[in-house]
Every structure is written in C-alpha cells, then in structure tokens.
Protein backbone atom coordinates (compact mmCIF):
# COMPACT_ATOMS: atom_id res chain seq x y z
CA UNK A 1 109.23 63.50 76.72
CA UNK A 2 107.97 66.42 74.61
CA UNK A 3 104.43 66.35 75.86
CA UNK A 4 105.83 65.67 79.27
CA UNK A 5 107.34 69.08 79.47
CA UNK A 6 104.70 70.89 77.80
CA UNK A 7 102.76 69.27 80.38
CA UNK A 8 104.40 70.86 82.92
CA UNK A 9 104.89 74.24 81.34
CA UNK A 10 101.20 74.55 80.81
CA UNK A 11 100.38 73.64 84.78
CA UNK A 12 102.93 76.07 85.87
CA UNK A 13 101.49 78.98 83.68
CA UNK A 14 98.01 78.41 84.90
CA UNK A 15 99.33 78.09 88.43
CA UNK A 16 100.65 81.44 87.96
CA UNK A 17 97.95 83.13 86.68
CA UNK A 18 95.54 81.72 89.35
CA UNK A 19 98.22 82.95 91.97
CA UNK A 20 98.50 86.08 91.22
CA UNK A 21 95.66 87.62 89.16
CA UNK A 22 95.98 91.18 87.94
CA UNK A 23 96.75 93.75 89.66
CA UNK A 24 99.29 91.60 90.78
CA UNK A 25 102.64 92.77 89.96
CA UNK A 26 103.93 89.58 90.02
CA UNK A 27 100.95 88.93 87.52
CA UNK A 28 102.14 86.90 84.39
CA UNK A 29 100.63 89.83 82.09
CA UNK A 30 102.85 92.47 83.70
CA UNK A 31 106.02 90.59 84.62
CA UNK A 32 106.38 89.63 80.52
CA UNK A 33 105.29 93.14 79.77
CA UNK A 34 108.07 94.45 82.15
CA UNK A 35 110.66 92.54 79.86
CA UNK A 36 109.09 93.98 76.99
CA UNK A 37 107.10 90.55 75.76
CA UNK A 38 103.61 91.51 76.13
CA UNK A 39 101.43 94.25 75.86
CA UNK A 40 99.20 95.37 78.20
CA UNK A 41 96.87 98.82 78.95
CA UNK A 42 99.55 101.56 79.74
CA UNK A 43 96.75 103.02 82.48
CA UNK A 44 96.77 99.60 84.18
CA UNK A 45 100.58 98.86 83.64
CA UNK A 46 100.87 102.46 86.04
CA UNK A 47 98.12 101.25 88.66
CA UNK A 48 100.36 98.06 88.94
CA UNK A 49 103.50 99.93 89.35
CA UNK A 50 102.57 100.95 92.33
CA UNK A 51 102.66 97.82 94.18
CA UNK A 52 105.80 96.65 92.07
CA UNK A 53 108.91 96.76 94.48
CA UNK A 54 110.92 98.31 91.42
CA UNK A 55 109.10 100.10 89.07
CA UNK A 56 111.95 102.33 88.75
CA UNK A 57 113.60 99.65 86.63
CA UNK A 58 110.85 100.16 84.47
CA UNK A 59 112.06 104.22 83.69
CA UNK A 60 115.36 104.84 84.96
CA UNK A 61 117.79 105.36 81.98
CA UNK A 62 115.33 105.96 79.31
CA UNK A 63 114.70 109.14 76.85
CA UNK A 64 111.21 110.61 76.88
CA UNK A 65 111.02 108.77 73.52
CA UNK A 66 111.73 105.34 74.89
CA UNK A 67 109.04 106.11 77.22
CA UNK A 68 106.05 107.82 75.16
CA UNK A 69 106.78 104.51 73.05
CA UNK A 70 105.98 102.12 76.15
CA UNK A 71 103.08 104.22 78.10
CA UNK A 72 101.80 105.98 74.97
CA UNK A 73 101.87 109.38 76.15
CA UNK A 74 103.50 111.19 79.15
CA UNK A 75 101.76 114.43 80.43
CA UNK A 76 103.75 117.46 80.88
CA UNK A 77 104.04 119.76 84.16
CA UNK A 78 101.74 122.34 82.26
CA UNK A 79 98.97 119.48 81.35
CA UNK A 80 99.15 117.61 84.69
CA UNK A 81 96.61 118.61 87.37
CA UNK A 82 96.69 120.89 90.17
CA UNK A 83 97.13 117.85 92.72
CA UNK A 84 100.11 116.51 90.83
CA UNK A 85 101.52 120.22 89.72
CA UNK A 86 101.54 121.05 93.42
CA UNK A 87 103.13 117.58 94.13
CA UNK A 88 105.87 118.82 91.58
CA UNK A 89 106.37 122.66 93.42
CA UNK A 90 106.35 121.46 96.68
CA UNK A 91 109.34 118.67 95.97
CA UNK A 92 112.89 119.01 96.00
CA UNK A 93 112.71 118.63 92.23
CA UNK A 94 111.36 121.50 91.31
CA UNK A 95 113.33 123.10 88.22
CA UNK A 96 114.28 120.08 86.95
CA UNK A 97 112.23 118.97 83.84
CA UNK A 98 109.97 116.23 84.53
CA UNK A 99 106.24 114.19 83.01
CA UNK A 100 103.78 112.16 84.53
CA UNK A 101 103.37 108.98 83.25
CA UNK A 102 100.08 109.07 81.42
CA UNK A 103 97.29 110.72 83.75
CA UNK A 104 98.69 108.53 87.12
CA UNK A 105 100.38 110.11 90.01
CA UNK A 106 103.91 108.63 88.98
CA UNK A 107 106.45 111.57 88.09
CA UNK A 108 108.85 110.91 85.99
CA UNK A 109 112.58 113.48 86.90
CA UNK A 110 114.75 113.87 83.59
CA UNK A 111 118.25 114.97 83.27
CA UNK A 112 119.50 115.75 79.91
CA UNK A 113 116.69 113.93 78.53
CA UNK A 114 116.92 110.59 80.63
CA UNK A 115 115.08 109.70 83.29
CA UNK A 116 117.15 109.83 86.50
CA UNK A 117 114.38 109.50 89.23
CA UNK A 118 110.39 107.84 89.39
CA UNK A 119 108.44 109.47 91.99
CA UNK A 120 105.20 108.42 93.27
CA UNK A 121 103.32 112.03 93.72
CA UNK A 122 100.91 110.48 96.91
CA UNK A 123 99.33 112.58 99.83
C-alpha cells in the first residue's frame, strides 16, 4: 500500500514537471514557491509572474518588508530606470509611493505601507 502511493506520487510529480517546464507558471518550482515552500531566483520568480493569471496574489496585502524578504530587494522610483520612471509619471498613480520589484517592469503601488495594486509597467 505504502509503496503503492509513493508510486503514484512520484509519477504525478514527474508528470508535472515534464508538463510544464519553467517558465511555466504552473511550473512545480513556482507554484510551491508561490505558497511559500520553495525557493527559487527572485529575477526568474518576476519573469514568471508575468504569465501567472494572479500574480497580484503574490503582493497584494504585504509591507515592503514582507516583500524585500521574498524578492530580495525592491528598487525605488529614484533607482528605477528612465523606461520604468516614465511608466510611473505617465500613470494614474503618480504620487502615490510605489517600488519595482527587483530590476523587472512589475510596479509595486503602496498605501500606508501595504501594497494595494501590482502593475505591469509594459509599452
């Protein structure tokens, strides 16, 4: 019975990583490191949350804190590049306090020091 299940726990884990490789976001690497399970590159984990259809799940609630701790660093409006500071002016969030999740294009809107809004930054 034991190795029966184990069995079929182990065919089901490699038939989901064969599915859906990385940059999947259904990728077994991401999905457990969405639920806070696994670790994976923070630059990757922000390429992938591009294609995830709620990567706003991922954000939404949390302090800057809570986030530098997941991503490693966030970038600040100042520190961000022209292409994403220009995203920023040209937004209806400007004068609202936001970072950019590591050096990607995702922009993360705080109130009070949670995040109320993701924003992908794309032209």
């Amino acid at each position: 019975m034991v190795l029966s299940v184990l069995g079929f726990v182990t065919v089901f884990l490699l038939g989901w990583v064969l599915l859906y490789p990385s940059p999947d976001p259904k990728n077994i690497r991401y999905v457990l490191w969405k639920a806070g399970f696994h670790t994976i590159d923070p630059d990757t984990a922000a390429g992938i949350m591009v294609g995830d259809v709620h990567p706003e799940r991922i954000v939404l609630g949390k302090t800057s804190k809570e986030l530098r701790s997941r991503f490693g660093y966030l970038t600040s409006l100042p520190e961000a590049s022209s292409y994403l500071q220009g995203c920023y002016s040209s937004s209806n969030w400007t004068g609202k306090e936001v970072l950019f999740i590591r050096t990607s294009q995702w922009m993360i809107v705080f109130d009070a020091d949670r995040a109320t809004e993701l924003v992908l930054c794309k032209g």
